[in-house]
PDB file of N, CA and C in Angstrom:
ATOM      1  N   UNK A   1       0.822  -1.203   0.000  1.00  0.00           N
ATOM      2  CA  UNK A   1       0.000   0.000   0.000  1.00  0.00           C
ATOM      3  C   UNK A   1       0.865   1.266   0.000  1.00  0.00           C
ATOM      4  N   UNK A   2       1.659   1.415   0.911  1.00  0.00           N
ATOM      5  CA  UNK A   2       2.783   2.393   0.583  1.00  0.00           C
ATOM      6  C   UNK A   2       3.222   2.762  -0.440  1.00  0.00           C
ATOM      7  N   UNK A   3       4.322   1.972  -1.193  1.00  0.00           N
ATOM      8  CA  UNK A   3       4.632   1.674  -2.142  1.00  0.00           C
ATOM      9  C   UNK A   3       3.567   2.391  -3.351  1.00  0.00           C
ATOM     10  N   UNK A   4       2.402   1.863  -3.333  1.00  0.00           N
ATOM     11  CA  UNK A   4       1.431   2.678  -4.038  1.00  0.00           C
ATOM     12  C   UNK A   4       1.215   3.987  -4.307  1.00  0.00           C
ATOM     13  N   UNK A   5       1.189   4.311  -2.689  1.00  0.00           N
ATOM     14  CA  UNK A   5       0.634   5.636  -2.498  1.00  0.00           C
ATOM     15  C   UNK A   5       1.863   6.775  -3.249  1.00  0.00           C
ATOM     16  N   UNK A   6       3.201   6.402  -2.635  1.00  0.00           N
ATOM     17  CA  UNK A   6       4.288   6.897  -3.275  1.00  0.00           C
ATOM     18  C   UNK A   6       4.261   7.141  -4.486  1.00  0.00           C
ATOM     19  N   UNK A   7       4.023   6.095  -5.094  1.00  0.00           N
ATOM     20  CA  UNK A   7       4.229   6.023  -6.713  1.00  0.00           C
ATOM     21  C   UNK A   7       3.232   7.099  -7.452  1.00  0.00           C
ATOM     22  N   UNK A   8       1.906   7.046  -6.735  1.00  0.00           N
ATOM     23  CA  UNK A   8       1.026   7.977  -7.368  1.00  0.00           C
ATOM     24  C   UNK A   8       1.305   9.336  -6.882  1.00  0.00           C
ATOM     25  N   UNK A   9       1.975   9.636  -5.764  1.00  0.00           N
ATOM     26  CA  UNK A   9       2.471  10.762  -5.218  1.00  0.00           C
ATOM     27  C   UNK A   9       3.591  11.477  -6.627  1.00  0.00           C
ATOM     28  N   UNK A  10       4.027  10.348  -7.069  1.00  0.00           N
ATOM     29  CA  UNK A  10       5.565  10.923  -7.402  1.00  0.00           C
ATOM     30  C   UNK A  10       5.618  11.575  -9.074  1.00  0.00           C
ATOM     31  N   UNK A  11       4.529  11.319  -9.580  1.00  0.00           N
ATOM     32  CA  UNK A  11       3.911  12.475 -10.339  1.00  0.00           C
ATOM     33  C   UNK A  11       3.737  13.529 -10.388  1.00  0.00           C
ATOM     34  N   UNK A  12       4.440  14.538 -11.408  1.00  0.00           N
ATOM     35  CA  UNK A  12       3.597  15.805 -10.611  1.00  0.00           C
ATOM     36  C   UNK A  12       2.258  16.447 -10.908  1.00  0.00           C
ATOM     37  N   UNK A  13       1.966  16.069 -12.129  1.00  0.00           N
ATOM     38  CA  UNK A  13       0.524  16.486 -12.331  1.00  0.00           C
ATOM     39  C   UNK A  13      -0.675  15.856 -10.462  1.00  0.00           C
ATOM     40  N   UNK A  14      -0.415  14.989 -10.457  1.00  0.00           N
ATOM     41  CA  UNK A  14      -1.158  13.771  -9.056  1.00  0.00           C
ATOM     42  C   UNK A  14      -1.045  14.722  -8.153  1.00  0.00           C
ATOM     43  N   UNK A  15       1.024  14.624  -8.003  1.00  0.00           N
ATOM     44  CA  UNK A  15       0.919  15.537  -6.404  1.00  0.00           C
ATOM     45  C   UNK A  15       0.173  16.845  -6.357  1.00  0.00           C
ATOM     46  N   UNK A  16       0.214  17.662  -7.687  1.00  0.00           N
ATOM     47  CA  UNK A  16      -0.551  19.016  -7.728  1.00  0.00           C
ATOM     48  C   UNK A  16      -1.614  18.952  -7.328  1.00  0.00           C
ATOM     49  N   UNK A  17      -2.625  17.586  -8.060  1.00  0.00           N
ATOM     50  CA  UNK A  17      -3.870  17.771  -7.708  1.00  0.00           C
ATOM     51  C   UNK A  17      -4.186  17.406  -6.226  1.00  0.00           C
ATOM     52  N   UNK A  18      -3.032  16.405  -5.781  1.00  0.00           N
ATOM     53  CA  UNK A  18      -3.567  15.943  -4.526  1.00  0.00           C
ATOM     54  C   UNK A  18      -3.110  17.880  -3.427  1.00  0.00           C
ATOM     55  N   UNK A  19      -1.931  18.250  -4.128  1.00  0.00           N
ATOM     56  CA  UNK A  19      -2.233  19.465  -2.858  1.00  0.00           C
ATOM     57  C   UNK A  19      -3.688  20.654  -2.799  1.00  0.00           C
ATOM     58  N   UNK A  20      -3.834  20.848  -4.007  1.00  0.00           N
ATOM     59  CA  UNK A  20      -5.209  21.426  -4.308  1.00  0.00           C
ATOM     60  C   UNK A  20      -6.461  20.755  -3.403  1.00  0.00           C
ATOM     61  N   UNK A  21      -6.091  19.705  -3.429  1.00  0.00           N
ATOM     62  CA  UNK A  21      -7.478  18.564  -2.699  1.00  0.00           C
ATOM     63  C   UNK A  21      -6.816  18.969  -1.059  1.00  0.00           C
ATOM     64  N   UNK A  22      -5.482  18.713  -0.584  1.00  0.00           N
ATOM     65  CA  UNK A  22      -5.028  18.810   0.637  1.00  0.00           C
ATOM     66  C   UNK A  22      -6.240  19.929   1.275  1.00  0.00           C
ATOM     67  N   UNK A  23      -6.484  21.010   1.026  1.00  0.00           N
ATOM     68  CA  UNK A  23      -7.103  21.931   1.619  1.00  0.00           C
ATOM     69  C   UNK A  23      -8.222  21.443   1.918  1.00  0.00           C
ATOM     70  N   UNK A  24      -8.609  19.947   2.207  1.00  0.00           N
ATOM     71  CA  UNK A  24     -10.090  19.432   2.941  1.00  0.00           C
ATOM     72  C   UNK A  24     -11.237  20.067   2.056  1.00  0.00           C
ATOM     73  N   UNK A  25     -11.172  20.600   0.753  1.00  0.00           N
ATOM     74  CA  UNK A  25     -12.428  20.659   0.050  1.00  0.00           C
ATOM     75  C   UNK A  25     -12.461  19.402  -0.666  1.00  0.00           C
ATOM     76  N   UNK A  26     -13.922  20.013  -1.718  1.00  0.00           N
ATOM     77  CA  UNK A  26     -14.173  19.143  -2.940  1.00  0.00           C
ATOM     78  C   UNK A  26     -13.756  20.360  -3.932  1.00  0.00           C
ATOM     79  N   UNK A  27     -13.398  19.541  -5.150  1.00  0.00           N
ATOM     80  CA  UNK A  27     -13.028  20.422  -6.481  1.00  0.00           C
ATOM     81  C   UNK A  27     -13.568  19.146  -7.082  1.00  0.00           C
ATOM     82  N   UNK A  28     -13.618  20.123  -8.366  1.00  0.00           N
ATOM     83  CA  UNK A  28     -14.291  19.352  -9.342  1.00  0.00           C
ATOM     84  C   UNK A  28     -13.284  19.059 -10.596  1.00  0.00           C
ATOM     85  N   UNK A  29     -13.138  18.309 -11.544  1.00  0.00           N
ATOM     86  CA  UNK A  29     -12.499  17.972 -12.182  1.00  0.00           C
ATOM     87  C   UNK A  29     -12.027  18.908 -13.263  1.00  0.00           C
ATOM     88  N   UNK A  30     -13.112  19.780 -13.506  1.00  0.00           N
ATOM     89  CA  UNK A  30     -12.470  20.967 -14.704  1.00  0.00           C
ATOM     90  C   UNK A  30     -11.710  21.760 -13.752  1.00  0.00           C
ATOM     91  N   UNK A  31     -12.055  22.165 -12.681  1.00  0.00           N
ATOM     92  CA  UNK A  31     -11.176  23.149 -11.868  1.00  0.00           C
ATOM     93  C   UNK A  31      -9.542  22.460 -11.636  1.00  0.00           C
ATOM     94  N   UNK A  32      -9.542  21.244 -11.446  1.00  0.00           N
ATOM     95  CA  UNK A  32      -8.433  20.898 -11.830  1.00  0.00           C
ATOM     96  C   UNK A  32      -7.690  20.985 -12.510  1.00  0.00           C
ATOM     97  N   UNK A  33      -8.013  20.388 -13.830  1.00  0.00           N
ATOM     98  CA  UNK A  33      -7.953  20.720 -15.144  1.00  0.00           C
ATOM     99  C   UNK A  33      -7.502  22.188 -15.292  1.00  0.00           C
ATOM    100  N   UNK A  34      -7.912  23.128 -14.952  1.00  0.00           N
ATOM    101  CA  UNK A  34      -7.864  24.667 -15.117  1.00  0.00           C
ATOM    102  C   UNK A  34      -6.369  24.672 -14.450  1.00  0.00           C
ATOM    103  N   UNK A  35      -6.568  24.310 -13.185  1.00  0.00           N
ATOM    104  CA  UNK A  35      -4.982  24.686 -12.003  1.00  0.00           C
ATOM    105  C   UNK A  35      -4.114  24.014 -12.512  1.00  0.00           C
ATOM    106  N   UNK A  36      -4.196  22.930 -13.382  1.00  0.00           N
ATOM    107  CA  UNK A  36      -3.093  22.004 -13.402  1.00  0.00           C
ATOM    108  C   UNK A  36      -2.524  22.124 -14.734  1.00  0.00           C
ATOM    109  N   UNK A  37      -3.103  23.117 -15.757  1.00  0.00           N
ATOM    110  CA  UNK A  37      -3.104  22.893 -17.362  1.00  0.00           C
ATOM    111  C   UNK A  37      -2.730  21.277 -17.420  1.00  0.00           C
ATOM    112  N   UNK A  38      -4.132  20.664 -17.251  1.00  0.00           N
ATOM    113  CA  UNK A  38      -4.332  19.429 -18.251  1.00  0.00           C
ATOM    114  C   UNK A  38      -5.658  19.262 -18.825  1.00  0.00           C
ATOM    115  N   UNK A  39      -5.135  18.372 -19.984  1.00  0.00           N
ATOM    116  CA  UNK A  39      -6.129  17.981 -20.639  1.00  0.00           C
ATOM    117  C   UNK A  39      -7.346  17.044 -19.510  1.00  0.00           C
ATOM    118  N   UNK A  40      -8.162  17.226 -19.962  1.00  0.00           N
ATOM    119  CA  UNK A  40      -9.790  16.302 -19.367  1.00  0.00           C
ATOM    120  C   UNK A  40      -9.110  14.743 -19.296  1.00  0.00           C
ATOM    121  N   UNK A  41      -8.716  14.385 -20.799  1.00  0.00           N
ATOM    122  CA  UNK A  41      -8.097  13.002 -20.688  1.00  0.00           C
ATOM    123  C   UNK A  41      -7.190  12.489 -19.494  1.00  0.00           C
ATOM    124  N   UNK A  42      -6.075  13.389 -19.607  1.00  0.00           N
ATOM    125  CA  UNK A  42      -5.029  13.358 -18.814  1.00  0.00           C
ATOM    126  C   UNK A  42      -5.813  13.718 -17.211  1.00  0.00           C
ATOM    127  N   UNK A  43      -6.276  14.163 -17.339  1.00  0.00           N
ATOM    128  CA  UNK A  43      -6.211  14.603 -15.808  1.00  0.00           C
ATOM    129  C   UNK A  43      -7.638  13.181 -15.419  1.00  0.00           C
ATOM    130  N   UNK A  44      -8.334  12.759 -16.139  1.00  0.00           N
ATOM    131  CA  UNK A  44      -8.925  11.462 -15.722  1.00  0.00           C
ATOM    132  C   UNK A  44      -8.252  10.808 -15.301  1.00  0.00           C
ATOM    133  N   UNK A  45      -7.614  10.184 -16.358  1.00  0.00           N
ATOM    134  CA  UNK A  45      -6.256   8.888 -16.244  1.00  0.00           C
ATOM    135  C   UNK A  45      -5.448   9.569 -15.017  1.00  0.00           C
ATOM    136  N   UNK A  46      -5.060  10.543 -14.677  1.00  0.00           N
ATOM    137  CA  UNK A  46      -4.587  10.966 -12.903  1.00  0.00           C
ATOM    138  C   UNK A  46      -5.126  10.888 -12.009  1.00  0.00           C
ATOM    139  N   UNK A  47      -6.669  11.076 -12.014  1.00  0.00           N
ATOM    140  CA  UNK A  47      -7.017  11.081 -10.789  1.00  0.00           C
ATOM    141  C   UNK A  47      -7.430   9.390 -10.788  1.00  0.00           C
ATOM    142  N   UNK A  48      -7.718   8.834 -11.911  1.00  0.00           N
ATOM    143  CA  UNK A  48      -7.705   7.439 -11.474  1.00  0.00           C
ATOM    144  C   UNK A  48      -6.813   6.620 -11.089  1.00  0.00           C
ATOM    145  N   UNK A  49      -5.715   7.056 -11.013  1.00  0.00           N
ATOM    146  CA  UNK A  49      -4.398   6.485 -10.537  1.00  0.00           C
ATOM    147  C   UNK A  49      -4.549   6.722  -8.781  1.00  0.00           C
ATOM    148  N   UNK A  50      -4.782   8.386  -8.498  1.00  0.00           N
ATOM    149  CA  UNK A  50      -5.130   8.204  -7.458  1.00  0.00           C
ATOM    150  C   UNK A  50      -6.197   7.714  -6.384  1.00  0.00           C
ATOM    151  N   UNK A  51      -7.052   7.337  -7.464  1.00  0.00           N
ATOM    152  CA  UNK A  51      -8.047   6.758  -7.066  1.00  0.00           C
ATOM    153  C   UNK A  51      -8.298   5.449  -6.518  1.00  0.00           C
ATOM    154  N   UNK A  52      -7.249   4.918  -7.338  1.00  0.00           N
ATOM    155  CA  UNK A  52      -6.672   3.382  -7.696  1.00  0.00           C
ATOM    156  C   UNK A  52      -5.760   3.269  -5.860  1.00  0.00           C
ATOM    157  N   UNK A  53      -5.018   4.118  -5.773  1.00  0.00           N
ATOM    158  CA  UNK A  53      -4.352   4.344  -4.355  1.00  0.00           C
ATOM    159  C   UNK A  53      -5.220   4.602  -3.329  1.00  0.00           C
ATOM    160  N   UNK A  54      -6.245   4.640  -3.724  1.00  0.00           N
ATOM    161  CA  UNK A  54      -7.213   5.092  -2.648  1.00  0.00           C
ATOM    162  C   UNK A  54      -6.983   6.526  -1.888  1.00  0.00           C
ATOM    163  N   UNK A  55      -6.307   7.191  -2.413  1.00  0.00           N
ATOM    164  CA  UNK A  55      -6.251   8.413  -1.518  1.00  0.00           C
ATOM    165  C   UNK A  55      -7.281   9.812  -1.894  1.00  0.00           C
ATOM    166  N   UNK A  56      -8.309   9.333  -3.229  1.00  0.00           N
ATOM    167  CA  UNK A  56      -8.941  10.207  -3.214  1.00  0.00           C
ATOM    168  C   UNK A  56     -10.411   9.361  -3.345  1.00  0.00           C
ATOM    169  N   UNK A  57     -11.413  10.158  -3.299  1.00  0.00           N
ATOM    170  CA  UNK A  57     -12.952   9.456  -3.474  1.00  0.00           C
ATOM    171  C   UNK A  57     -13.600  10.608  -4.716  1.00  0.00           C
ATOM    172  N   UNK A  58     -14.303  10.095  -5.424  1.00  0.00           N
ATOM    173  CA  UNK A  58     -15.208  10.801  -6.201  1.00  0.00           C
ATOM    174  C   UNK A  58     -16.814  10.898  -5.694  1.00  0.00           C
ATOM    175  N   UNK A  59     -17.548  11.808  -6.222  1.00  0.00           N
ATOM    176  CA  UNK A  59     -18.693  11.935  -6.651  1.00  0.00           C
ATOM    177  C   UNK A  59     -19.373  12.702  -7.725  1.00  0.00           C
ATOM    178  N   UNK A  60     -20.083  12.029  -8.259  1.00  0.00           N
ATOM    179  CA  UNK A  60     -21.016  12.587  -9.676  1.00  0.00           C
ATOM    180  C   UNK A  60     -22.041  13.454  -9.436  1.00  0.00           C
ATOM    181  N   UNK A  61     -21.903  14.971  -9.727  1.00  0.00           N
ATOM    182  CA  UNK A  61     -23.034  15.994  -9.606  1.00  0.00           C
ATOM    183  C   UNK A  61     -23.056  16.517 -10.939  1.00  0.00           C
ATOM    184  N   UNK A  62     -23.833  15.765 -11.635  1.00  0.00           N
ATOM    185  CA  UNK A  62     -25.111  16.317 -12.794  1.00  0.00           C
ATOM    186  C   UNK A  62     -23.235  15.518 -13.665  1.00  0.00           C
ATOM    187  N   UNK A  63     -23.459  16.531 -14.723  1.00  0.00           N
ATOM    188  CA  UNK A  63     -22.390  16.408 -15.290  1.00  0.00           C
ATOM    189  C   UNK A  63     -20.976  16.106 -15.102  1.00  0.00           C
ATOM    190  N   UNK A  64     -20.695  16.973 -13.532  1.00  0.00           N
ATOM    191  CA  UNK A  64     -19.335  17.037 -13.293  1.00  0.00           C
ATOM    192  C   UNK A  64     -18.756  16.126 -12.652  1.00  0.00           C
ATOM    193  N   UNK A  65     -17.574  15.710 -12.265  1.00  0.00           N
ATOM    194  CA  UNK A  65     -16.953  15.093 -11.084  1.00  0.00           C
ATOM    195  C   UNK A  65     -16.178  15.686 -10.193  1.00  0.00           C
ATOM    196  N   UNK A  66     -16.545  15.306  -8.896  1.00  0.00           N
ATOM    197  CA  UNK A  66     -15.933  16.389  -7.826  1.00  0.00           C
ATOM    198  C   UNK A  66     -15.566  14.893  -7.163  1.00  0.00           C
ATOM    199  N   UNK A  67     -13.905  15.345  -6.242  1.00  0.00           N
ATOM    200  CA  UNK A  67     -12.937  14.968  -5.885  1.00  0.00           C
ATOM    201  C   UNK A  67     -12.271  15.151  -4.659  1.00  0.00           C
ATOM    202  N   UNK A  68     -12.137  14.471  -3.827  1.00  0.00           N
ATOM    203  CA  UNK A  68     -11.672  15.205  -2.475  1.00  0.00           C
ATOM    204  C   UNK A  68     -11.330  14.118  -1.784  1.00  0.00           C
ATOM    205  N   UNK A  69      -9.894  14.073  -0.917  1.00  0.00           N
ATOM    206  CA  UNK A  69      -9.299  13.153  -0.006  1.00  0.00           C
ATOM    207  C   UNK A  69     -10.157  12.259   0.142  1.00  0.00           C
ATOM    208  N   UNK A  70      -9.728  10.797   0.281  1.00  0.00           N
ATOM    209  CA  UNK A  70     -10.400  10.131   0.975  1.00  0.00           C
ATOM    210  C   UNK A  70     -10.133  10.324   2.485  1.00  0.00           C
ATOM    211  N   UNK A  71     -11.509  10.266   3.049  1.00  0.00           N
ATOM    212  CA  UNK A  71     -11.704  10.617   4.525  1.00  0.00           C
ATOM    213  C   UNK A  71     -11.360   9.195   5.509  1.00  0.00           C
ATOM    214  N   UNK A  72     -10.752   8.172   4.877  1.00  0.00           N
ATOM    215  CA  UNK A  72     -10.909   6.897   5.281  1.00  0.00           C
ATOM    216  C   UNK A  72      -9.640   6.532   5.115  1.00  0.00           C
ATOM    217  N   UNK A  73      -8.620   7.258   4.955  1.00  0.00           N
ATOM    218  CA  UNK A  73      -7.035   7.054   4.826  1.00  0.00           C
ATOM    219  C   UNK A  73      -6.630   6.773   6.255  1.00  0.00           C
ATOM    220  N   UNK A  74      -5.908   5.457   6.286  1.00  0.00           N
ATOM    221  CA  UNK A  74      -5.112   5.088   7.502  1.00  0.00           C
ATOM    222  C   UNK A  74      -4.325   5.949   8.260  1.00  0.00           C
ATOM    223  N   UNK A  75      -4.089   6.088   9.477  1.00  0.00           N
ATOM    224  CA  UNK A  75      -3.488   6.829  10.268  1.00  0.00           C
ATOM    225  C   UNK A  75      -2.135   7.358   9.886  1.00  0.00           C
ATOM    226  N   UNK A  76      -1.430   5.814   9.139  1.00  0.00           N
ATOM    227  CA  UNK A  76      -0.228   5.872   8.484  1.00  0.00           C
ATOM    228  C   UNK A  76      -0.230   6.628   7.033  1.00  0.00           C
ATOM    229  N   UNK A  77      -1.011   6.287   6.364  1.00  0.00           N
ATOM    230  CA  UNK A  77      -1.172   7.010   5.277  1.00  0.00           C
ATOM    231  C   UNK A  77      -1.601   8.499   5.409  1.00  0.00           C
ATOM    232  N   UNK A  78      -2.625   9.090   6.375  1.00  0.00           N
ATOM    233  CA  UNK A  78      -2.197  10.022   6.497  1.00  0.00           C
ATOM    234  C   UNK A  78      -0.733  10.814   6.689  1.00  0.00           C
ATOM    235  N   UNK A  79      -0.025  10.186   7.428  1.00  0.00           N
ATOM    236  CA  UNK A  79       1.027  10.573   8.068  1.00  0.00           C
ATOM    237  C   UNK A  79       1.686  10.910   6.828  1.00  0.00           C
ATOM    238  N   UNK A  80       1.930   9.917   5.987  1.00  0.00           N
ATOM    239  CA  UNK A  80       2.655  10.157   4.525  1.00  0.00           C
ATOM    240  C   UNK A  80       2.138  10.853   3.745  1.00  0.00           C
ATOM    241  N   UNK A  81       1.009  11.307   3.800  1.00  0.00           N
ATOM    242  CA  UNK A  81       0.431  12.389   2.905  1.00  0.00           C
ATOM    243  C   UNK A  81       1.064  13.441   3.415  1.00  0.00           C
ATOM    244  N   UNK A  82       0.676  13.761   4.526  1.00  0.00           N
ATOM    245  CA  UNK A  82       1.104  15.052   5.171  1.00  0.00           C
ATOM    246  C   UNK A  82       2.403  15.146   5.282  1.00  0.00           C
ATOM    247  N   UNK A  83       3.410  14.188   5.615  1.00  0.00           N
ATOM    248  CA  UNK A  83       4.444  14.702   5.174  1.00  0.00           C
ATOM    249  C   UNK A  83       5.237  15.499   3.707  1.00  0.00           C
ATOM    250  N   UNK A  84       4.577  14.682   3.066  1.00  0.00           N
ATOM    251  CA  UNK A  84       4.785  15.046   1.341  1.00  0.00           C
ATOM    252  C   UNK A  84       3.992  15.755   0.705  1.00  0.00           C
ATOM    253  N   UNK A  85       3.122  16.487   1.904  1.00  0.00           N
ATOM    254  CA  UNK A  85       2.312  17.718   1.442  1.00  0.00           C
ATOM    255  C   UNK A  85       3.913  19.030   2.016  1.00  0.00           C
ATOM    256  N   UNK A  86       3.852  18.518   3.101  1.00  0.00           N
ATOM    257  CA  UNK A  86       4.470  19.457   3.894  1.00  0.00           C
ATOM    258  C   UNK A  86       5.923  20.027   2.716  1.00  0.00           C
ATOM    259  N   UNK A  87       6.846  18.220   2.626  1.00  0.00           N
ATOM    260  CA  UNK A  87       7.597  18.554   1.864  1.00  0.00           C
ATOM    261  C   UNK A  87       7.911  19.390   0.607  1.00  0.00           C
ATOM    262  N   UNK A  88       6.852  18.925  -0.134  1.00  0.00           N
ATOM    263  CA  UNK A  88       6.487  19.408  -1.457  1.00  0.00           C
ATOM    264  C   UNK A  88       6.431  21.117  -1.147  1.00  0.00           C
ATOM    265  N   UNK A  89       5.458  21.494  -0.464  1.00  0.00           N
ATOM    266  CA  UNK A  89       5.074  23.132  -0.239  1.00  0.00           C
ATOM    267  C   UNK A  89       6.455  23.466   0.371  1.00  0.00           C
ATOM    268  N   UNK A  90       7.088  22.598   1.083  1.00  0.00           N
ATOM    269  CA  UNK A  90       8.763  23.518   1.555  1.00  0.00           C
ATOM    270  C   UNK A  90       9.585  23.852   0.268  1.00  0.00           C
ATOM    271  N   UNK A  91       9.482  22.701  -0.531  1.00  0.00           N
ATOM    272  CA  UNK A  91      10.492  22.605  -1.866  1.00  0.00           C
ATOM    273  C   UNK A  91      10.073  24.067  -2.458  1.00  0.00           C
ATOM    274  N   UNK A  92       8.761  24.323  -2.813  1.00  0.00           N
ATOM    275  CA  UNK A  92       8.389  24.960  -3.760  1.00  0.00           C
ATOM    276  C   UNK A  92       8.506  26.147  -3.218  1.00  0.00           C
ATOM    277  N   UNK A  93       8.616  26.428  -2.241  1.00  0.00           N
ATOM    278  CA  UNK A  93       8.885  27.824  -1.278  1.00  0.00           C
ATOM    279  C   UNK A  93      10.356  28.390  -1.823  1.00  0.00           C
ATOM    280  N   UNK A  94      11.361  26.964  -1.414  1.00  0.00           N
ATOM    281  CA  UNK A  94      12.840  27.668  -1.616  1.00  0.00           C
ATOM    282  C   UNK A  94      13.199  27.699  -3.562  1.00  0.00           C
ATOM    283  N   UNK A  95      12.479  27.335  -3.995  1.00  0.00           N
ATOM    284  CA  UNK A  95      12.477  27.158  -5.469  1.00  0.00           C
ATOM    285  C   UNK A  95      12.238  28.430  -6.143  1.00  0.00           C
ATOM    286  N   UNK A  96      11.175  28.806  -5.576  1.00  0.00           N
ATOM    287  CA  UNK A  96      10.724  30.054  -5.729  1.00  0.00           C
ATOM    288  C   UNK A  96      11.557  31.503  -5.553  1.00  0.00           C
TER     289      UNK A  96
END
């Protein structure tokens, strides 16, 4: 499961969307799409990867798909999210 979660982490289109999602909302899939410049295709095939990891959940409103953490992530898996939220937003700080 680790191993997983990593792997879908280690993307960056994924990690983008997963920090966008970090903020405990729902977004919807074009808004993604919008933040992330990707294509609809591409950014499907991403979030189903993370989906596949279980670290995110969907739901279907009318047309759209909206997206947001899974609320059911292990104690441990949290832990690794949040670290590699944390990390990621440090990197991009001194990058900047």
């Amino acid at each position: 499961m680790i191993v997983t979660v990593l792997s879908a982490l280690a993307e960056p289109t994924r990690l983008g969307a997963m920090q966008l999602l970090h903020d405990g909302g729902e977004h919807c899939a074009c808004e993604l799409m919008a933040r992330l410049d990707a294509t609809q295709s591409r950014m499907s095939r991403h979030m189903g990867v993370l989906k596949a990891a279980g670290l995110v959940v969907d739901r279907r409103d009318a047309q759209w798909v909206r997206y947001r953490v899974n609320p059911d992530l292990s104690p441990d898996i949290q832990q690794i999210l949040s670290a590699v939220m944390k990390a990621s937003a440090s990197t991009e700080r001194t990058a900047a």
